[in-house]
N, C-alpha and C. Protein backbone atom coordinates (compact mmCIF):
# COMPACT_ATOMS: atom_id res chain seq x y z
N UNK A 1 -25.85 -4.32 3.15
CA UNK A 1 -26.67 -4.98 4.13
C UNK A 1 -26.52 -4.23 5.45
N UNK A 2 -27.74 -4.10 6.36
CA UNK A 2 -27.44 -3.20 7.41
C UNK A 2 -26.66 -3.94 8.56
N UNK A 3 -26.33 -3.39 9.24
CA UNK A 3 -25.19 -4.42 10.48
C UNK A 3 -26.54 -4.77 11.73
N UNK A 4 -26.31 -5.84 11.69
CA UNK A 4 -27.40 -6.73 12.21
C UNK A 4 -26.36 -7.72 13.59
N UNK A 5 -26.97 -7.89 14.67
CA UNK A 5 -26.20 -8.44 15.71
C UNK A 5 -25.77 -10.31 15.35
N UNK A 6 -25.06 -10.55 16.01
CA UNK A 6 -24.39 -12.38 15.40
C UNK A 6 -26.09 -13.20 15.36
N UNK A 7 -26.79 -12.48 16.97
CA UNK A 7 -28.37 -13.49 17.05
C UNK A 7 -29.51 -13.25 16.37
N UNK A 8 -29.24 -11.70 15.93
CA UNK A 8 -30.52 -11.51 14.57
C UNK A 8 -29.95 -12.27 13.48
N UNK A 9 -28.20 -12.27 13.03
CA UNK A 9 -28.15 -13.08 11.85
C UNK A 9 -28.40 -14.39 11.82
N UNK A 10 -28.02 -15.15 12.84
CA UNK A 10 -28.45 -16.31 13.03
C UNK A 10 -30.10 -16.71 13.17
N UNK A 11 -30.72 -16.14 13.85
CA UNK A 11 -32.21 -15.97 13.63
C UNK A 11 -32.66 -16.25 12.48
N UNK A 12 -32.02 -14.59 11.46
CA UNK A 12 -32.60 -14.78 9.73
C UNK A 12 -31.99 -15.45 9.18
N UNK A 13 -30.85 -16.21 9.26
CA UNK A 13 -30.38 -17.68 8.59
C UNK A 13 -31.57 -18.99 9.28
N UNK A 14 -31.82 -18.74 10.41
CA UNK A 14 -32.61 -19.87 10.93
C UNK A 14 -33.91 -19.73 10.17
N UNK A 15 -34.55 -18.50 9.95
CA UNK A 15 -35.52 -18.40 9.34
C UNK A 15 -35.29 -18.76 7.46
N UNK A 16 -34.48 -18.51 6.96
CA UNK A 16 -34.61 -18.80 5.97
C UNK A 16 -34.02 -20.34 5.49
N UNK A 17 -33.90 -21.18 6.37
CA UNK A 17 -33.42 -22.48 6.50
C UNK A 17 -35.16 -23.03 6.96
N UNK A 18 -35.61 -22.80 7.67
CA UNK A 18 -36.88 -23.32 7.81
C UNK A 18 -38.00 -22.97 6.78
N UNK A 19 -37.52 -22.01 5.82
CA UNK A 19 -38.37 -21.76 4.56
C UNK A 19 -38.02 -21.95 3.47
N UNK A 20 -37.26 -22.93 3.91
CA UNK A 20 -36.63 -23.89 2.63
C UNK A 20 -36.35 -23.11 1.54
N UNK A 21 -35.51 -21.98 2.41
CA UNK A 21 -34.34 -21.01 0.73
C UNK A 21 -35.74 -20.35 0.30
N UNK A 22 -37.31 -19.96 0.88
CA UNK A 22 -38.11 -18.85 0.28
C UNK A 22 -38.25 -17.74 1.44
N UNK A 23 -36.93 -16.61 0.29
CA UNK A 23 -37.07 -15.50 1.18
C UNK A 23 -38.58 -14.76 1.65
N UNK A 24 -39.12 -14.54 0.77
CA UNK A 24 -40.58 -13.86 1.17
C UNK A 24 -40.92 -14.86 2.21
N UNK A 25 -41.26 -16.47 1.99
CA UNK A 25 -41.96 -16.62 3.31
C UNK A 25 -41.07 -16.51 4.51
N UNK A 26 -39.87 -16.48 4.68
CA UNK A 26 -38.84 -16.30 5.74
C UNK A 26 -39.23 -14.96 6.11
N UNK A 27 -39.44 -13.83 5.45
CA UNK A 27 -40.00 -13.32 5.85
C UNK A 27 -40.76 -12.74 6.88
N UNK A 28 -41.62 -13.35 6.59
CA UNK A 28 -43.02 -13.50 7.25
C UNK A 28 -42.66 -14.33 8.59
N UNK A 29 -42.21 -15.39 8.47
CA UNK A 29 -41.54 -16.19 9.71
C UNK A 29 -40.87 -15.44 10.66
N UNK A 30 -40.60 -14.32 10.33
CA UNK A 30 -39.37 -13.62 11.14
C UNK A 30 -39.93 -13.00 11.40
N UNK A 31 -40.80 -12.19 10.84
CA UNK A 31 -42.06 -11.14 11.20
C UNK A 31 -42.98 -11.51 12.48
N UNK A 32 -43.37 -12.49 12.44
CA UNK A 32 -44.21 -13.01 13.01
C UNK A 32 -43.48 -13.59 14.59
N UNK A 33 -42.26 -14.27 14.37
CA UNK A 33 -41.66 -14.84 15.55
C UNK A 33 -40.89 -13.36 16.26
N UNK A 34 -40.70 -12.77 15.71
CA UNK A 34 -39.95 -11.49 16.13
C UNK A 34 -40.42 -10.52 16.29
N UNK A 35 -41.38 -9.30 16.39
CA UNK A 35 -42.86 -8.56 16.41
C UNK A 35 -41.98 -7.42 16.62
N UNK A 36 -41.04 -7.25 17.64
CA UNK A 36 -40.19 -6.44 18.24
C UNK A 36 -39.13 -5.61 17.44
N UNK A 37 -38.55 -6.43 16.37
CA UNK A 37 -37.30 -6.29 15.94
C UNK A 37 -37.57 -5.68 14.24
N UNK A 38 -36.68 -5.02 13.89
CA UNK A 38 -37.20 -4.30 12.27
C UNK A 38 -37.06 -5.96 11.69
N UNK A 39 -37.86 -5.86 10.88
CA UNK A 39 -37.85 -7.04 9.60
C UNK A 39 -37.12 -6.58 8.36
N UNK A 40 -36.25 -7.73 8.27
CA UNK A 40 -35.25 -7.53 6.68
C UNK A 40 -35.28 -7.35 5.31
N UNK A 41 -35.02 -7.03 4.34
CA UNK A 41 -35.86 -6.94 3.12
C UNK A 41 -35.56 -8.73 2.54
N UNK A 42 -36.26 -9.22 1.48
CA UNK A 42 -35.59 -10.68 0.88
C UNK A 42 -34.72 -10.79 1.26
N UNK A 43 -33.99 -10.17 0.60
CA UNK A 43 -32.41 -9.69 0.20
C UNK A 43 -31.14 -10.36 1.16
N UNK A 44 -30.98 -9.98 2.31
CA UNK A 44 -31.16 -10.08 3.66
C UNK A 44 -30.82 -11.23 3.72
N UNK A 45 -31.95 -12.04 3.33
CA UNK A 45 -31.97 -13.69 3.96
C UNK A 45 -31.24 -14.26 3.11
N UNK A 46 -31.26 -13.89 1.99
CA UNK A 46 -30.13 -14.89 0.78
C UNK A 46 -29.22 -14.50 1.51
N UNK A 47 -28.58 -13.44 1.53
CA UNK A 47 -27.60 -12.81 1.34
C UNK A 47 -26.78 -13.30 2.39
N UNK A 48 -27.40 -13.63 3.66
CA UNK A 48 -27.02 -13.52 5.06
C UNK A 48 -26.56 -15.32 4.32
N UNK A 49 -27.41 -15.95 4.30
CA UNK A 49 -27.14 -17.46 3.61
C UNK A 49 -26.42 -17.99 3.28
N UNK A 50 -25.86 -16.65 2.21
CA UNK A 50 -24.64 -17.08 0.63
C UNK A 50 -23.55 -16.72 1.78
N UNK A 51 -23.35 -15.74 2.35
CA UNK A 51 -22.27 -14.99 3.23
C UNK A 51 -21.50 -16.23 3.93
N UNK A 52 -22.55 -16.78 4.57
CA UNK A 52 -22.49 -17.88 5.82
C UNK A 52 -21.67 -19.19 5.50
N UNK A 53 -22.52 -19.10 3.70
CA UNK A 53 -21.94 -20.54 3.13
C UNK A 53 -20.40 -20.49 2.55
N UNK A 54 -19.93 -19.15 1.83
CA UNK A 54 -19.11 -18.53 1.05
C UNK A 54 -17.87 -18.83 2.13
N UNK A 55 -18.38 -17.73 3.48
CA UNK A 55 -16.96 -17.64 4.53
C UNK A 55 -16.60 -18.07 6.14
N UNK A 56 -18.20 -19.27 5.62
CA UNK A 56 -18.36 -19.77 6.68
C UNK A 56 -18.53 -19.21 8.89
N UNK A 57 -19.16 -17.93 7.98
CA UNK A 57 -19.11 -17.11 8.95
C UNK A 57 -20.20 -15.96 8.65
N UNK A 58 -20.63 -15.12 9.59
CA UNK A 58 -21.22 -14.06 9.57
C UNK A 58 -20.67 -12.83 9.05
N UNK A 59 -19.27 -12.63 9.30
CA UNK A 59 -18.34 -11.76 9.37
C UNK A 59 -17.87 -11.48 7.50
N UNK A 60 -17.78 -9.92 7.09
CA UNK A 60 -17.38 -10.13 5.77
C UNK A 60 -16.10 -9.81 5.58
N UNK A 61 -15.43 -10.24 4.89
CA UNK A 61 -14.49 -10.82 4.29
C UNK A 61 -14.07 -9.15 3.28
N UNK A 62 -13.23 -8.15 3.81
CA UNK A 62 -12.47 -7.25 3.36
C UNK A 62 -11.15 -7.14 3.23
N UNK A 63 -10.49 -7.52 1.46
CA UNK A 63 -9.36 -7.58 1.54
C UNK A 63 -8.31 -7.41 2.86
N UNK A 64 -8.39 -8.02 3.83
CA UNK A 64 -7.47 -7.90 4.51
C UNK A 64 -7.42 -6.95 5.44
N UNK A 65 -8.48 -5.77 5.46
CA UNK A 65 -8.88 -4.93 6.24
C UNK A 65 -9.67 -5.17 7.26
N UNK A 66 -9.36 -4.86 8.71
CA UNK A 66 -10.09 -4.73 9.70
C UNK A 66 -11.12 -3.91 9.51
N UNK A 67 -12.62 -3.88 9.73
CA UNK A 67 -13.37 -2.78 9.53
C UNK A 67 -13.34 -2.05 10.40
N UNK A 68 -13.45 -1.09 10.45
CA UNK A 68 -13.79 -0.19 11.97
C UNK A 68 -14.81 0.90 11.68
N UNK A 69 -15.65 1.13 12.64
CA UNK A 69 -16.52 2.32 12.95
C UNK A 69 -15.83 3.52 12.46
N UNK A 70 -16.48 4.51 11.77
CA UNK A 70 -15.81 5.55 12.05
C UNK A 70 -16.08 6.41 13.19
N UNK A 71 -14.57 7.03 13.70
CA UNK A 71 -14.32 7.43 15.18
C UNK A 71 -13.88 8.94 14.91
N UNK A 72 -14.06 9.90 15.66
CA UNK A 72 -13.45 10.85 15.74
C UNK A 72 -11.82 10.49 15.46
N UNK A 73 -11.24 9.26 16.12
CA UNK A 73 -9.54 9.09 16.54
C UNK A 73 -9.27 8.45 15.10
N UNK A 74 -10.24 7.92 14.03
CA UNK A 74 -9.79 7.23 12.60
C UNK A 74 -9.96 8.85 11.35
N UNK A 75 -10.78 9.86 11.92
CA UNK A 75 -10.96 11.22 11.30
C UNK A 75 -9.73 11.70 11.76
N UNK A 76 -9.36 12.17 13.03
CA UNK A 76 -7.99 12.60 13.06
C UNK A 76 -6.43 12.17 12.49
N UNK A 77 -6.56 10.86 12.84
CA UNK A 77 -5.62 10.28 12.01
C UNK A 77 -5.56 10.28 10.38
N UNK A 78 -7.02 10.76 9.65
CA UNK A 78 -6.54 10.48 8.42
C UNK A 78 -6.92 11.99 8.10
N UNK A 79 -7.22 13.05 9.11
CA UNK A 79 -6.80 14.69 8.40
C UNK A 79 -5.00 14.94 9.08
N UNK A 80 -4.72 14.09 10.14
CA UNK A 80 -3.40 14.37 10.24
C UNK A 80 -2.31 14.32 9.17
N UNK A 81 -2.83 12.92 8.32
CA UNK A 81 -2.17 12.61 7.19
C UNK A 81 -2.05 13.52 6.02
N UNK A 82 -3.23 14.33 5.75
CA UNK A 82 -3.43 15.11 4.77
C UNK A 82 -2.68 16.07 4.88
N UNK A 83 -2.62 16.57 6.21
CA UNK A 83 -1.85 18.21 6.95
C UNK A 83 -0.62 17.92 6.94
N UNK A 84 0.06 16.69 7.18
CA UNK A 84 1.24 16.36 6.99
C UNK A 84 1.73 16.47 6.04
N UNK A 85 1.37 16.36 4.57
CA UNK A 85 1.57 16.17 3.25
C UNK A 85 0.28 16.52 2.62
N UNK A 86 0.30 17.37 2.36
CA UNK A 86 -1.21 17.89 1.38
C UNK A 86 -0.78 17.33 -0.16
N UNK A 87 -0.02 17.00 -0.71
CA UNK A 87 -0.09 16.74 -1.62
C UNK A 87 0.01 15.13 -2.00
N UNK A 88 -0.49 13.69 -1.17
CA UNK A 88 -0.63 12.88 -0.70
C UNK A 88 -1.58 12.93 -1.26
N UNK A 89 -1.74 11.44 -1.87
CA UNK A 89 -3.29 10.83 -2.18
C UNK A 89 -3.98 9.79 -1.46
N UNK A 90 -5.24 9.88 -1.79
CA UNK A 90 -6.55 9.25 -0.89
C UNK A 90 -5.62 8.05 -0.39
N UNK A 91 -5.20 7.54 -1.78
CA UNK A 91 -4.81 5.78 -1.83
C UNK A 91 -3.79 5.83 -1.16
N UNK A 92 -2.87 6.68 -1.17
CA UNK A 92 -1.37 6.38 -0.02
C UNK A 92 -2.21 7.01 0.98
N UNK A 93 -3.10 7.49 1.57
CA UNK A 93 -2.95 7.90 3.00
C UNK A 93 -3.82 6.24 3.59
N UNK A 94 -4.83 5.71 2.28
CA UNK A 94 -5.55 4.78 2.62
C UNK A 94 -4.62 3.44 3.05
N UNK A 95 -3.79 3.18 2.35
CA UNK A 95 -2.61 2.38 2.55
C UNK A 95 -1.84 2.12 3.70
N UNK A 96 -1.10 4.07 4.18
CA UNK A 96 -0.77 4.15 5.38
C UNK A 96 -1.03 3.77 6.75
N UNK A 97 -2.56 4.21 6.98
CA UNK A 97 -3.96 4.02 7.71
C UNK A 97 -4.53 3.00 7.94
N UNK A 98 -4.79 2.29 6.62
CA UNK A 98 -5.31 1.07 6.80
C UNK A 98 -7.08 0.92 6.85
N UNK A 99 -7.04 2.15 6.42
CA UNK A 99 -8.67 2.37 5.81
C UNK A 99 -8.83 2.78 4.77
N UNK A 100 -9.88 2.27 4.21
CA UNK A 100 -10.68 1.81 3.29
C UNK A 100 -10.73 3.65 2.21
N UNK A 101 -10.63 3.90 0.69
CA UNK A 101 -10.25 4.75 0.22
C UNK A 101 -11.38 5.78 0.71
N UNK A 102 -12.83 4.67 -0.06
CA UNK A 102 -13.80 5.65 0.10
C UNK A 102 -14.04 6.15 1.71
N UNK A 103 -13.42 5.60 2.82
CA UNK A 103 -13.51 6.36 4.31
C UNK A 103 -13.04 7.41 4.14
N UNK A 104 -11.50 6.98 3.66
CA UNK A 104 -10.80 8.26 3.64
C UNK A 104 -10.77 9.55 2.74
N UNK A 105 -11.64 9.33 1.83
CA UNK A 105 -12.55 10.29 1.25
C UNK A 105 -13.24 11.31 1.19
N UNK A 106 -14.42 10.06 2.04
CA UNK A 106 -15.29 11.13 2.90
C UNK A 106 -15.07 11.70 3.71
N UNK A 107 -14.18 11.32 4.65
CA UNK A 107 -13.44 12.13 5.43
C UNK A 107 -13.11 13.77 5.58
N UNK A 108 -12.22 13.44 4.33
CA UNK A 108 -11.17 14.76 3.65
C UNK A 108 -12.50 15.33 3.13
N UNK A 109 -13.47 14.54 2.33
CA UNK A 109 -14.33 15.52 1.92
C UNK A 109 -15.30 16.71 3.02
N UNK A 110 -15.82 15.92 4.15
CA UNK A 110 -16.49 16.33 5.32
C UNK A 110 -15.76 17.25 5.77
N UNK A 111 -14.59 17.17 6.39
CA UNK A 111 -13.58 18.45 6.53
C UNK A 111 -13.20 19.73 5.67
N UNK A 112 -13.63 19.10 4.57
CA UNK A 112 -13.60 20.35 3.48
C UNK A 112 -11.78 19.71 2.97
């Protein structure tokens, strides 16, 4: 799902609460009240729905992981790890770090 601000999610929960759980016409509701803003696929509106109802929140729910942006300072820290110990895997540096395998992945992969 794309990262959408707390008032667009609330919006497309508002919209799909006034279309009584029909994503297509929520849709259109959102389309129409919003002219400005990209419009969501279905998908979106369940999804944002089930999320809301599941964790009672907007926010998703990652084993225990903080999410974070990736930063130049979360790339350095996890090629520092590698240079430190090249023979270290994804999952212990992911462990160490505290990010997510496939970050630290792509990472190492992007760096070569």
């Amino acid at each position: 799902m794309p990262l959408y601000t707390n008032t667009e999610l609330a919006d497309i929960h508002f919209m799909y609460g006034k279309a009584d759980g029909n994503a297509e016409l929520a849709r259109q509701l959102y389309r129409e009240k919003y002219p400005q803003r990209r419009v969501p696929c279905n998908r979106v509106f369940s999804g944002v729905h089930q999320q809301l109802r599941d964790n009672g929140s907007f926010s998703i729910n990652v084993r225990n992981r903080d999410r974070s942006i990736r930063t130049n300072n979360v790339e350095e820290v996890v090629i520092q790890q590698a240079i430190d110990d090249p023979s270290t895997s994804v999952r212990r540096i992911a462990r160490r770090t505290n990010i997510s395998k496939s970050t630290v992945f792509r990472i190492l992969k992007d760096e070569g």
